[in-house]
C-alpha atoms as a PDB file:
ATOM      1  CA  UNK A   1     178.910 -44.079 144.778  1.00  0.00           C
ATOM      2  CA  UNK A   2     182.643 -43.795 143.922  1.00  0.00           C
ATOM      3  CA  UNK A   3     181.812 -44.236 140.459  1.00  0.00           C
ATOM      4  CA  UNK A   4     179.292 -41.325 140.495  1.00  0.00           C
ATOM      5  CA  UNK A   5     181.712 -39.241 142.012  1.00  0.00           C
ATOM      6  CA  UNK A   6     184.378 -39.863 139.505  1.00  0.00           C
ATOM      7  CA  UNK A   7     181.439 -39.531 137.045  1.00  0.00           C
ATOM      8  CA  UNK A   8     180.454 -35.991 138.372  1.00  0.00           C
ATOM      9  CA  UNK A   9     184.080 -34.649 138.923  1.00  0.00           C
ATOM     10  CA  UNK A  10     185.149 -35.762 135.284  1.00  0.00           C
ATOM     11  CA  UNK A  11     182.019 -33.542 134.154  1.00  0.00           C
ATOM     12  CA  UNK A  12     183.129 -30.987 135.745  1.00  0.00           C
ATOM     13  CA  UNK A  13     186.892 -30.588 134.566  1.00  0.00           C
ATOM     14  CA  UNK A  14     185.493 -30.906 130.932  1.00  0.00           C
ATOM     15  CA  UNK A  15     182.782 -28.612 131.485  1.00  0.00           C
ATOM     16  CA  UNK A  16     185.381 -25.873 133.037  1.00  0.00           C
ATOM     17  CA  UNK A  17     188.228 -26.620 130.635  1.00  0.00           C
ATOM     18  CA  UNK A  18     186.686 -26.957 127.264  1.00  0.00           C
ATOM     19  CA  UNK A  19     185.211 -22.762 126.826  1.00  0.00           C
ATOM     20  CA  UNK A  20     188.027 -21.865 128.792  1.00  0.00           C
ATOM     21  CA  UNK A  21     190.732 -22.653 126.277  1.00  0.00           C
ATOM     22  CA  UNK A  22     189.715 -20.693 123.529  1.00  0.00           C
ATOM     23  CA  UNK A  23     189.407 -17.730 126.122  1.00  0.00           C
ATOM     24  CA  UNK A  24     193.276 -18.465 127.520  1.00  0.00           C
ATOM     25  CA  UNK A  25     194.421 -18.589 123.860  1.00  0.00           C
ATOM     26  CA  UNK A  26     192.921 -15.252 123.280  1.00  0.00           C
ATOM     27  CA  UNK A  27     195.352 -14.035 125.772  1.00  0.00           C
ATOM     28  CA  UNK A  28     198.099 -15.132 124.546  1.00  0.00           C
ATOM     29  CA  UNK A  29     197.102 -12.985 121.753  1.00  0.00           C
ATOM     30  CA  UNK A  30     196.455 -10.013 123.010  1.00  0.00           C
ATOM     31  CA  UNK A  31     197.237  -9.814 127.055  1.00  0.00           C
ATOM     32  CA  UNK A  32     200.333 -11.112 128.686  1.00  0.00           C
ATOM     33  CA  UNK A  33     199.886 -10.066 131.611  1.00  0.00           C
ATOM     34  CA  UNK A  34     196.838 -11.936 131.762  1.00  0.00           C
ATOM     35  CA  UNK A  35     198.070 -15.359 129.910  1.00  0.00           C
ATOM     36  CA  UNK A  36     200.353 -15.760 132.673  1.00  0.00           C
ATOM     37  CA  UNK A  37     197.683 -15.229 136.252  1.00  0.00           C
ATOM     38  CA  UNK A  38     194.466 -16.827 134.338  1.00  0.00           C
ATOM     39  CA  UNK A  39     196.009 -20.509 134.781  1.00  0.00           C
ATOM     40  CA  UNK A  40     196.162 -19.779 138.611  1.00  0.00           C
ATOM     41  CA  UNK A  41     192.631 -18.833 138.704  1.00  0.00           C
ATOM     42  CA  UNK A  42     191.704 -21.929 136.771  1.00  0.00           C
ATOM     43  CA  UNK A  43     193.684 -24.349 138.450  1.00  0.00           C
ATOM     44  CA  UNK A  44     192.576 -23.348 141.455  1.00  0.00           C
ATOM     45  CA  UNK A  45     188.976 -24.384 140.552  1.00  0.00           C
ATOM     46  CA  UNK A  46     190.095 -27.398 138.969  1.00  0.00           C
ATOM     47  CA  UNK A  47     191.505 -28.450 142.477  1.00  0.00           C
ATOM     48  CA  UNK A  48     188.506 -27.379 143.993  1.00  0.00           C
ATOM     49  CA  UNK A  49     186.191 -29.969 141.575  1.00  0.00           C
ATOM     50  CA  UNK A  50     188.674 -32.521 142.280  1.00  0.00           C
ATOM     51  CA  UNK A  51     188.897 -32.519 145.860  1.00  0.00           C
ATOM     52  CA  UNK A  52     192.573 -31.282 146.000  1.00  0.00           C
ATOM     53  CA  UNK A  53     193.007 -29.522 149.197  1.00  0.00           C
ATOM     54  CA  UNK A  54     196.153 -27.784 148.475  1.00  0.00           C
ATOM     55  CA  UNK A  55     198.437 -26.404 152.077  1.00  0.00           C
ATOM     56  CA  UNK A  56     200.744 -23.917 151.182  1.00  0.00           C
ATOM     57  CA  UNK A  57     203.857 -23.085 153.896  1.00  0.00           C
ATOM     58  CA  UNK A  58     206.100 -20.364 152.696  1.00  0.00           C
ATOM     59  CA  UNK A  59     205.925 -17.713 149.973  1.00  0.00           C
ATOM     60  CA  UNK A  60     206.700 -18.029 146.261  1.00  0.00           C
ATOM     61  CA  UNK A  61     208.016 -14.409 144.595  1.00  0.00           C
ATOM     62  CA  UNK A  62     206.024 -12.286 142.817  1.00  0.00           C
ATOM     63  CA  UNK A  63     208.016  -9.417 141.948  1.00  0.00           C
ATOM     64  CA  UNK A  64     210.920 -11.129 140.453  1.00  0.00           C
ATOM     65  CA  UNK A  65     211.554 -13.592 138.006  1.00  0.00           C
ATOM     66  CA  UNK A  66     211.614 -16.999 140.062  1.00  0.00           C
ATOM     67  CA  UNK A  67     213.119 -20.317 138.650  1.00  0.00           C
ATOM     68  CA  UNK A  68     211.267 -23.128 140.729  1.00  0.00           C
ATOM     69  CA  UNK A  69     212.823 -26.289 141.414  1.00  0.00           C
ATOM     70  CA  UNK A  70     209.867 -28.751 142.545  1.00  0.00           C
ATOM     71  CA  UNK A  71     210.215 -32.696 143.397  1.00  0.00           C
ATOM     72  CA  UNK A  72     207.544 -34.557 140.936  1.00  0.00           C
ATOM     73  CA  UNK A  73     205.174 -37.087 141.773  1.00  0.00           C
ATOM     74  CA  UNK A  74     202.279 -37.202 139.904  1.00  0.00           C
ATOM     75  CA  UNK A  75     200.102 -35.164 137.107  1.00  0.00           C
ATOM     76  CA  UNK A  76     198.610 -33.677 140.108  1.00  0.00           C
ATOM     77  CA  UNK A  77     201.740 -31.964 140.353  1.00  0.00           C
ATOM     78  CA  UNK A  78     200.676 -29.746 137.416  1.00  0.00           C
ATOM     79  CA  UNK A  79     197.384 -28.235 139.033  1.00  0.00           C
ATOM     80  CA  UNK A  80     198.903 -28.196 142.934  1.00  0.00           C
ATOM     81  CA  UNK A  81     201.854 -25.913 141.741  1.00  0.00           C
ATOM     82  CA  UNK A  82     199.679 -23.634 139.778  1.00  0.00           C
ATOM     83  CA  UNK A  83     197.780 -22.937 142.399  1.00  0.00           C
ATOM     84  CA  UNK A  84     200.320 -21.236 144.445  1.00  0.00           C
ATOM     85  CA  UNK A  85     201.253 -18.992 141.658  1.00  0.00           C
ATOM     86  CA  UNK A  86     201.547 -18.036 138.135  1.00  0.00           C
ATOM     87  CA  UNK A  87     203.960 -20.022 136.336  1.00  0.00           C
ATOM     88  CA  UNK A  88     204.846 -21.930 133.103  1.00  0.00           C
ATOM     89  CA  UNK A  89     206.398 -25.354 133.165  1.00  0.00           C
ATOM     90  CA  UNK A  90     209.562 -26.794 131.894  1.00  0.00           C
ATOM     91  CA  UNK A  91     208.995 -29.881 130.435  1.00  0.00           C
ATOM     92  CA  UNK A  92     210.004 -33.282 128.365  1.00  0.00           C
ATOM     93  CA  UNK A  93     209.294 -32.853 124.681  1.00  0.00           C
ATOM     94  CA  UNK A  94     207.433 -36.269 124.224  1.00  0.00           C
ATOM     95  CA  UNK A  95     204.815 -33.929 126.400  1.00  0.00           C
ATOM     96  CA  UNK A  96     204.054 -31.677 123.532  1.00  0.00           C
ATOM     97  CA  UNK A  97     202.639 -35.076 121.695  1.00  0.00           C
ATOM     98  CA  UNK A  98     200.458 -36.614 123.817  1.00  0.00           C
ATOM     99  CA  UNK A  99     196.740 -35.674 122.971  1.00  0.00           C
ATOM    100  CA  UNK A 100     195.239 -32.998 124.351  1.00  0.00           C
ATOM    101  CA  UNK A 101     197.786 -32.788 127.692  1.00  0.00           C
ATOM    102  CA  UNK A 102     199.764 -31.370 125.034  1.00  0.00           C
ATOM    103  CA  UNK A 103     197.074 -28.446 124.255  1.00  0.00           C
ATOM    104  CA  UNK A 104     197.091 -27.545 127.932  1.00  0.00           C
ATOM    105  CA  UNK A 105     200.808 -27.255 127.787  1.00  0.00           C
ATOM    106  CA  UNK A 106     200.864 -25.106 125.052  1.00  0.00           C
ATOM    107  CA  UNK A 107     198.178 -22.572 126.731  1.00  0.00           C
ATOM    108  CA  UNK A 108     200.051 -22.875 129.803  1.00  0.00           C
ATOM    109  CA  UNK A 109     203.037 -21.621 128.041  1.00  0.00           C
ATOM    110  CA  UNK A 110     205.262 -24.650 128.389  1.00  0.00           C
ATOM    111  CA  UNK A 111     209.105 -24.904 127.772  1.00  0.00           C
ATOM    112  CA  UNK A 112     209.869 -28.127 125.868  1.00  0.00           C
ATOM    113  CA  UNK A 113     213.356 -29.398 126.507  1.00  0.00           C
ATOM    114  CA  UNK A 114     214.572 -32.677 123.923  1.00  0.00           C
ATOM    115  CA  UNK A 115     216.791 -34.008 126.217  1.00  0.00           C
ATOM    116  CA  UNK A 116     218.210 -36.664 123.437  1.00  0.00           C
ATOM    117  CA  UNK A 117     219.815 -33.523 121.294  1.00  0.00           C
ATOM    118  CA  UNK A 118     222.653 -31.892 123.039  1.00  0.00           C
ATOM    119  CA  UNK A 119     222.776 -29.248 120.412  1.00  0.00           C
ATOM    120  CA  UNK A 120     218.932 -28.297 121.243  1.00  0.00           C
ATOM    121  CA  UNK A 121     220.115 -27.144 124.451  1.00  0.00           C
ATOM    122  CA  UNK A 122     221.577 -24.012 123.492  1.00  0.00           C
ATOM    123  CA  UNK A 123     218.315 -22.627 121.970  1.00  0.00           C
ATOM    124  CA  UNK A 124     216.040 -23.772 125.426  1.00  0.00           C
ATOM    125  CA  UNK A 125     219.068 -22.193 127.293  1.00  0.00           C
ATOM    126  CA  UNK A 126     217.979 -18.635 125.243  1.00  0.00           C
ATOM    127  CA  UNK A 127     214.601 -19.566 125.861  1.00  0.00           C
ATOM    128  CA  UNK A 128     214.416 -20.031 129.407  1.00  0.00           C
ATOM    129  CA  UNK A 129     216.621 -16.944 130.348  1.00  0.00           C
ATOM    130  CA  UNK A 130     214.805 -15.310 127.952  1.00  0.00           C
ATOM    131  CA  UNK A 131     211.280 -15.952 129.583  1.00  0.00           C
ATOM    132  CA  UNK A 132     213.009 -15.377 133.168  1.00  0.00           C
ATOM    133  CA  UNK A 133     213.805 -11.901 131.374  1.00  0.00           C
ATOM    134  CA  UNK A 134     210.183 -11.109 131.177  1.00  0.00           C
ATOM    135  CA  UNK A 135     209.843 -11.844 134.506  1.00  0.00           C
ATOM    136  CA  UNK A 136     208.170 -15.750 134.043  1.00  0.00           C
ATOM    137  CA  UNK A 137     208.303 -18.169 136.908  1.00  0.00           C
ATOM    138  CA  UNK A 138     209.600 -21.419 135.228  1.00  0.00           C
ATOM    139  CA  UNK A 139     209.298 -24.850 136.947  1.00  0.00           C
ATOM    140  CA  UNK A 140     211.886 -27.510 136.847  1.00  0.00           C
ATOM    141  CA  UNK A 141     211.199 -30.986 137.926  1.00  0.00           C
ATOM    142  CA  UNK A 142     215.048 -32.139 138.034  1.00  0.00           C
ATOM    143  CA  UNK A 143     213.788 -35.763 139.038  1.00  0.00           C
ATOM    144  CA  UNK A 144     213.601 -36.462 135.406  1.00  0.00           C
ATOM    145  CA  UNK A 145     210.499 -38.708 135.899  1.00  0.00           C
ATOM    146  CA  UNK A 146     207.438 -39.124 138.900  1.00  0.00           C
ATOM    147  CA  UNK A 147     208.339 -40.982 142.084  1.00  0.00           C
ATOM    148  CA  UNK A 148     206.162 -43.028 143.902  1.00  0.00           C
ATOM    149  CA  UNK A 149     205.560 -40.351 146.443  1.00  0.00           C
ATOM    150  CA  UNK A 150     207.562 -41.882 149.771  1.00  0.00           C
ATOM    151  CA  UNK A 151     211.030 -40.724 148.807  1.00  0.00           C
ATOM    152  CA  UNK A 152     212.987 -37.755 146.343  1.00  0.00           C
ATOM    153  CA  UNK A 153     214.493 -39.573 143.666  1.00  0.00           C
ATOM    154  CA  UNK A 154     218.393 -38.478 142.803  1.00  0.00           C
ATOM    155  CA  UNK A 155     218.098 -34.804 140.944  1.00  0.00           C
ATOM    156  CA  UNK A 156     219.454 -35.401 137.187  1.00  0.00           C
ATOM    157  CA  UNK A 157     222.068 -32.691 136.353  1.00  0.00           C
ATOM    158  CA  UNK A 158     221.613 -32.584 133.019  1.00  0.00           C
ATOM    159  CA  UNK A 159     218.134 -31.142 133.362  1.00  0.00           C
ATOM    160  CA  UNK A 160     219.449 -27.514 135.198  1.00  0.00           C
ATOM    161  CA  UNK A 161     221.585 -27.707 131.890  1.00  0.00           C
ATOM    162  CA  UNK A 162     218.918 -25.720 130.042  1.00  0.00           C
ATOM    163  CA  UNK A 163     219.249 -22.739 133.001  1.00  0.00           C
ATOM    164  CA  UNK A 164     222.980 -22.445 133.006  1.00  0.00           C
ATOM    165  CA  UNK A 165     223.892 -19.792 136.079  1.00  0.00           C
ATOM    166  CA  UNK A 166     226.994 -19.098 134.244  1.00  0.00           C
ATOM    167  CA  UNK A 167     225.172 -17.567 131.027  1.00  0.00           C
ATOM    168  CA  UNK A 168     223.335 -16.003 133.758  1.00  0.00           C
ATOM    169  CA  UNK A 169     226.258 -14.285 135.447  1.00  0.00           C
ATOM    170  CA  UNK A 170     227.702 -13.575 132.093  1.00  0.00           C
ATOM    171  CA  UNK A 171     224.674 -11.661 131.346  1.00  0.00           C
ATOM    172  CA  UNK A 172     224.411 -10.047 134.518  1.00  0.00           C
ATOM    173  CA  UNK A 173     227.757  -8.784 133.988  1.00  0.00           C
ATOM    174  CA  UNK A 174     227.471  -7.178 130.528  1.00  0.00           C
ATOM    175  CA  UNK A 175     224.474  -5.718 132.143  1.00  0.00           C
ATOM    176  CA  UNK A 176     226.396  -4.306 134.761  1.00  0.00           C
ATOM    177  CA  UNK A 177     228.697  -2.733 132.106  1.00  0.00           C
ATOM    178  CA  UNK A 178     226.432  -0.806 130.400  1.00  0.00           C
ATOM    179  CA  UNK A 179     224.157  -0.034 132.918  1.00  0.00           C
ATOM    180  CA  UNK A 180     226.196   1.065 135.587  1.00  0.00           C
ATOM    181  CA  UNK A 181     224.849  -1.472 138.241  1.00  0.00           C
ATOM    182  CA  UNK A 182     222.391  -5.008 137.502  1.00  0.00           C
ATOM    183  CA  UNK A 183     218.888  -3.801 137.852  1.00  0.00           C
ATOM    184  CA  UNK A 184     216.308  -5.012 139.634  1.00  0.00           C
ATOM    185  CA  UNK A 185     214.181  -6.519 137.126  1.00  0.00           C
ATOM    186  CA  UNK A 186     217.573  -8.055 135.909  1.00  0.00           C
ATOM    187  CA  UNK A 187     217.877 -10.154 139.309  1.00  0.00           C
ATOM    188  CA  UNK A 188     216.956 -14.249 138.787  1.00  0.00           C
ATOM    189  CA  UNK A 189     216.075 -16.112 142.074  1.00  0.00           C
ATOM    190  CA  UNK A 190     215.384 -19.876 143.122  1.00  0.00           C
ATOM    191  CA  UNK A 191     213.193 -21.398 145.052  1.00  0.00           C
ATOM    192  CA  UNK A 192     212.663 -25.215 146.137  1.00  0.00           C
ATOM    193  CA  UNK A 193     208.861 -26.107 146.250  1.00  0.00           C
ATOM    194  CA  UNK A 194     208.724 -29.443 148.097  1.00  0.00           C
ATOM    195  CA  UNK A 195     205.333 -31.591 147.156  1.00  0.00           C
ATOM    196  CA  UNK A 196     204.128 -34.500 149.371  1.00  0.00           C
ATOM    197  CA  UNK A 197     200.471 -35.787 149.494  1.00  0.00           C
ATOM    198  CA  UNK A 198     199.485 -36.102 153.339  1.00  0.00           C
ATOM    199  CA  UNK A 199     196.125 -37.082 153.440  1.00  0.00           C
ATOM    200  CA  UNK A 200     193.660 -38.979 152.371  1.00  0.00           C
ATOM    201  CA  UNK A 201     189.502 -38.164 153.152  1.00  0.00           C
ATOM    202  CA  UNK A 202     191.326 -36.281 156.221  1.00  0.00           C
ATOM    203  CA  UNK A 203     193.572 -39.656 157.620  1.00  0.00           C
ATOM    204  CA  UNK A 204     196.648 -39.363 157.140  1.00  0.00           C
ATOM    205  CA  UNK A 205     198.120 -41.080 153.829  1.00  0.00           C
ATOM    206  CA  UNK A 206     199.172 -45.106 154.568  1.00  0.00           C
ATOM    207  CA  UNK A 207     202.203 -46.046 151.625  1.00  0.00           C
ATOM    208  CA  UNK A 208     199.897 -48.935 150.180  1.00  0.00           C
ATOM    209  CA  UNK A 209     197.490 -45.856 149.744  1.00  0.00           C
ATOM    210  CA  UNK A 210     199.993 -43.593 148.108  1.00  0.00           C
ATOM    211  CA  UNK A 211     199.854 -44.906 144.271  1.00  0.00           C
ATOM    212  CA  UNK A 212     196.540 -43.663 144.207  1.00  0.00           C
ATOM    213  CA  UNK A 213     197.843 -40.329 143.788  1.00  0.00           C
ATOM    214  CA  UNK A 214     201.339 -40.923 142.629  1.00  0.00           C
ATOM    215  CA  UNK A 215     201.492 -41.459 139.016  1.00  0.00           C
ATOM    216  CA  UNK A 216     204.946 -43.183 138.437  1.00  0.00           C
ATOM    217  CA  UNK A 217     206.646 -46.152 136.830  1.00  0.00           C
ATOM    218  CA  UNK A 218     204.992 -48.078 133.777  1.00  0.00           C
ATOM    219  CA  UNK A 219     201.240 -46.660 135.150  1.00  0.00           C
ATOM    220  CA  UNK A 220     198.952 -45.445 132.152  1.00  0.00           C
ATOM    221  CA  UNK A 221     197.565 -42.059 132.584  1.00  0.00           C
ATOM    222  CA  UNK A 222     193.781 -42.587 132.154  1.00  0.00           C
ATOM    223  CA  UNK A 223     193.229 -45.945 134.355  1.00  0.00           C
ATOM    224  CA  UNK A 224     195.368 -43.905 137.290  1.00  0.00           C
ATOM    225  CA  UNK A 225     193.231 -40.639 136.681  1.00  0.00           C
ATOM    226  CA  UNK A 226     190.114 -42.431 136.774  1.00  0.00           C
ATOM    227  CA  UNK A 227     190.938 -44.603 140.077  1.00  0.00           C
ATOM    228  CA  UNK A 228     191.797 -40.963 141.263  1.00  0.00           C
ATOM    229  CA  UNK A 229     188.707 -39.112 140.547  1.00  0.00           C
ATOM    230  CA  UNK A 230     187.016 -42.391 142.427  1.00  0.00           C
ATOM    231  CA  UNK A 231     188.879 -41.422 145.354  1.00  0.00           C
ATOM    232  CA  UNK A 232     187.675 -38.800 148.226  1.00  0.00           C
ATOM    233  CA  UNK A 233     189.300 -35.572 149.124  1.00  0.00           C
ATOM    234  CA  UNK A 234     193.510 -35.290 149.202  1.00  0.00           C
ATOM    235  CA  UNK A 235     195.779 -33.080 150.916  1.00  0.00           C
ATOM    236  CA  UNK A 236     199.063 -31.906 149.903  1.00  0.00           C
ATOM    237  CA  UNK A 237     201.442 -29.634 151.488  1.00  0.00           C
ATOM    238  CA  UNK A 238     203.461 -27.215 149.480  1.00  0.00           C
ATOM    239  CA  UNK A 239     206.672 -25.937 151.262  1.00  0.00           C
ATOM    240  CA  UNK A 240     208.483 -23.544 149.479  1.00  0.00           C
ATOM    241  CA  UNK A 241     212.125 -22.818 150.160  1.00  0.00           C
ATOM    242  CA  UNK A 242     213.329 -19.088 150.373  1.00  0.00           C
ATOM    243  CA  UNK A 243     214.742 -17.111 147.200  1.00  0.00           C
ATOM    244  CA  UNK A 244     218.520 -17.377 146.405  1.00  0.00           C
ATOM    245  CA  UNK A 245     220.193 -15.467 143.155  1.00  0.00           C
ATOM    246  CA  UNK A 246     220.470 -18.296 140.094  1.00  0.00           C
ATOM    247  CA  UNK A 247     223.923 -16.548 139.448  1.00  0.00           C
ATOM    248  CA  UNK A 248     224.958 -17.160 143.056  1.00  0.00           C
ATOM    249  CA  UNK A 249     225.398 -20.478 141.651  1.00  0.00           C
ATOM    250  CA  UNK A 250     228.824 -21.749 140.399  1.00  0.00           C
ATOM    251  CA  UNK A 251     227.284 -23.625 138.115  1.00  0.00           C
ATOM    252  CA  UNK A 252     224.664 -26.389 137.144  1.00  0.00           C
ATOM    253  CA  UNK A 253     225.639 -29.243 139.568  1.00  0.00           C
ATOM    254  CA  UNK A 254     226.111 -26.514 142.380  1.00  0.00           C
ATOM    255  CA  UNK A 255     222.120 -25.763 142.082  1.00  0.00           C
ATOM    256  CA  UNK A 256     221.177 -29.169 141.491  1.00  0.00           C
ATOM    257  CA  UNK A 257     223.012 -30.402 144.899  1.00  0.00           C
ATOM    258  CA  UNK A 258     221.745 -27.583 146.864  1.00  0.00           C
ATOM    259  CA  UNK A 259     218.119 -28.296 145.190  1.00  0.00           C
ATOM    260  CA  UNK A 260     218.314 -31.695 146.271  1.00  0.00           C
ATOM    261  CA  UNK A 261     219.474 -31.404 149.609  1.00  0.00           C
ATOM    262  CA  UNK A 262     216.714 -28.426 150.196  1.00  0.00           C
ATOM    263  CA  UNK A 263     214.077 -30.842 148.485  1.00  0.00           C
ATOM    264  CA  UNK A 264     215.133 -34.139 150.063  1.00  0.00           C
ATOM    265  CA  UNK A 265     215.355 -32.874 153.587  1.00  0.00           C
ATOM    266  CA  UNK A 266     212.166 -30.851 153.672  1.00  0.00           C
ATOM    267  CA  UNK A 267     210.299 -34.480 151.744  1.00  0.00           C
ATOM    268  CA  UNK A 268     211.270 -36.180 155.690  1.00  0.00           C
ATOM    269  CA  UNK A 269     210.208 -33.326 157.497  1.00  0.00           C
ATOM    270  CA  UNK A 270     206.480 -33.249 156.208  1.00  0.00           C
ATOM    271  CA  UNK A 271     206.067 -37.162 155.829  1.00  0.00           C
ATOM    272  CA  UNK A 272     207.441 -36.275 159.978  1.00  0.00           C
ATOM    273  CA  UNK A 273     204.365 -33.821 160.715  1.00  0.00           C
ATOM    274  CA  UNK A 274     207.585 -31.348 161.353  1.00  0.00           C
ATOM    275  CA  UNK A 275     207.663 -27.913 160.500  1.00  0.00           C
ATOM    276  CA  UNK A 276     210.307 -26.312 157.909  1.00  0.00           C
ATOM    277  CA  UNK A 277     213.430 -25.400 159.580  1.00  0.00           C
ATOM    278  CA  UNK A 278     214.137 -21.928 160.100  1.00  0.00           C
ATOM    279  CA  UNK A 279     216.130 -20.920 157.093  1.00  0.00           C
ATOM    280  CA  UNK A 280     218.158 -22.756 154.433  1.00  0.00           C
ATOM    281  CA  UNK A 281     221.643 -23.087 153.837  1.00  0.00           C
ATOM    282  CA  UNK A 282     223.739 -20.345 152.630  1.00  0.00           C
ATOM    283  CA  UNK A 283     224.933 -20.360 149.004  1.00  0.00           C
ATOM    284  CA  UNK A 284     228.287 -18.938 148.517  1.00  0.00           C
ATOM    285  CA  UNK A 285     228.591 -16.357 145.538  1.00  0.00           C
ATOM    286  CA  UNK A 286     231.194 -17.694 143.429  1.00  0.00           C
ATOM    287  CA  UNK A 287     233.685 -14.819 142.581  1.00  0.00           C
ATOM    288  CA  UNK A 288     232.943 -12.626 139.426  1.00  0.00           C
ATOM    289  CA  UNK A 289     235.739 -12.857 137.195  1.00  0.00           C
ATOM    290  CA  UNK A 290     236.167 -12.991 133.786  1.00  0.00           C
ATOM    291  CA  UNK A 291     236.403 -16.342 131.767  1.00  0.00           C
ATOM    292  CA  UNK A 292     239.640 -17.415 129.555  1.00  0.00           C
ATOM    293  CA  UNK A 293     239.724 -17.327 126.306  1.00  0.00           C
ATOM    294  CA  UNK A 294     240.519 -20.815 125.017  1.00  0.00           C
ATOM    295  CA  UNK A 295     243.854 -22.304 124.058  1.00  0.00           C
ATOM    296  CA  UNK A 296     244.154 -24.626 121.342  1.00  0.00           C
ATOM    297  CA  UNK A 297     246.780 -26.529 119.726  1.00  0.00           C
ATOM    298  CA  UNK A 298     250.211 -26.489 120.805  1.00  0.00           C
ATOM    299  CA  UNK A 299     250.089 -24.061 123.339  1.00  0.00           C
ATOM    300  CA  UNK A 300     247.307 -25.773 125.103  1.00  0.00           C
ATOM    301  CA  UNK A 301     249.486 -28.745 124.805  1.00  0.00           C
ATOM    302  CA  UNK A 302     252.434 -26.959 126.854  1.00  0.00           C
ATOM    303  CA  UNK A 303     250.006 -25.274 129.734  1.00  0.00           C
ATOM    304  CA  UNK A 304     248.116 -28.320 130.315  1.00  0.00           C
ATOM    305  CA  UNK A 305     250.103 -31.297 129.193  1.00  0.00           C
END
């Protein structure tokens, strides 16, 4: 029997996803607006076919441009997040050459970061706050790789390099300048989207049980997918943590900590059965002044030794 339900859910992704893709490439053609919600709708089916119960606790923006920082844990992670709302994913460039995943990406309108070119990051810096510009929610997964589900694995500050809060703030700034005042539609936020798989065919998920969703370690993708879709129905929770300006950020490690600590703390509460606490910590605006220029030579010699 588990093998005809793997047989009958594998059916149906292929039979939703194949005439679908030519359909969301035609809106990337012609309808933005439309490339960026028709992924939600379809995602949303796709966890229906699989059995992916998804609980969501908390509200993601939807009239602002959102930066979402999200623990990972499996390729599940990919459908469960895009049900909660439209968004685009930031993601490892060896992801834009795997077969087919790769084509999904791309309709999905993924960021690809190279994380072994420092000078790449400058582009994917425009890119990102770019995107954001247009009013795009972007997910990072700052964990670098998938975890085996039980814990949050240390955030990698080198990931939030790509969304840099000072560029943002710099922007926000010459904004300000010309505008009068930062607009609305100029305004970046952040929110923490904690993922933990509770439940298993309604009992609550046992650790031995939890590779069966989580996708980590030196696992290949289509033995673990298939030993999924054998599986009965999952449940995940999907906390999301309340907006905070990007550019109230002093900078990349400042986000990343608070990320972390928002992430990690909320990861114990639902593998608890406790609800999210009442608010989250405040962020303290770091003070808007203007950088200095850069002393070289000599003279940088005699102010700084």
């Amino acid at each position: 029997m588990s093998k005809l339900r793997a047989s009958c859910k594998l059916l149906c992704f292929v039979g939703l996803t194949l005439p679908l893709m030519p359909l969301q490439a035609l809106f990337l053609r012609l309808s933005p607006s439309l490339s960026r919600r028709f992924p939600q709708w379809y995602h949303r089916q796709l966890c229906r076919f699989l059995g992916i119960r998804v609980h969501i606790e908390g509200a993601a923006v939807n009239d602002k441009a959102v930066l979402i920082v999200a623990n990972h844990t499996s390729w599940l992670d990919i459908p469960v997040v895009s049900t909660v709302t439209p968004v685009s994913f930031i993601a490892k460039k060896e992801v834009g050459t795997w077969p087919f995943v790769s084509s999904l990406a791309r309709l999905q309108r993924t960021v690809f970061v190279d994380r072994e070119r420092r000078t790449s990051v400058g582009d994917t810096t425009a890119e990102i706050l770019n995107r954001l510009r247009q009013g795009d929610s972007l997910v990072l997964f700052p964990e670098g790789t998938s975890s085996d589900g039980n814990r949050v694995l240390p955030f990698k500050t080198s990931l939030f390099a790509a969304a840099k809060p000072s560029a943002l703030r710099a922007e926000n700034r010459k904004a300000a300048t010309s505008e009068g005042a930062t607009s609305a539609n100029h305004q970046v936020v952040v929110q923490t989207m904690t993922i933990v798989y509770t439940r298993l065919c309604g009992i609550p998920m046992l650790r031995s049980e939890r590779p069966i969703v989580s996708w980590y370690g030196d696992m290949d993708m289509a033995p673990h997918a298939w030993q999924f879709l054998q599986a009965g129905p999952v449940d995940v929770v999907v906390r999301i943590g309340p907006p905070v300006p990007l550019d109230a950020f002093m900078d990349r490690k400042a986000l990343a900590k608070y990320s972390e600590e928002e992430i990690r703390r909320e990861h114990t509460r639902i593998l608890r059965g406790l609800a999210p606490e009442e608010s989250a910590r405040p962020v303290q605006r770091p003070p808007e002044k203007e950088e200095e220029p850069a002393v070289e030579g000599a003279e940088a010699k005699l102010r700084y030794g």
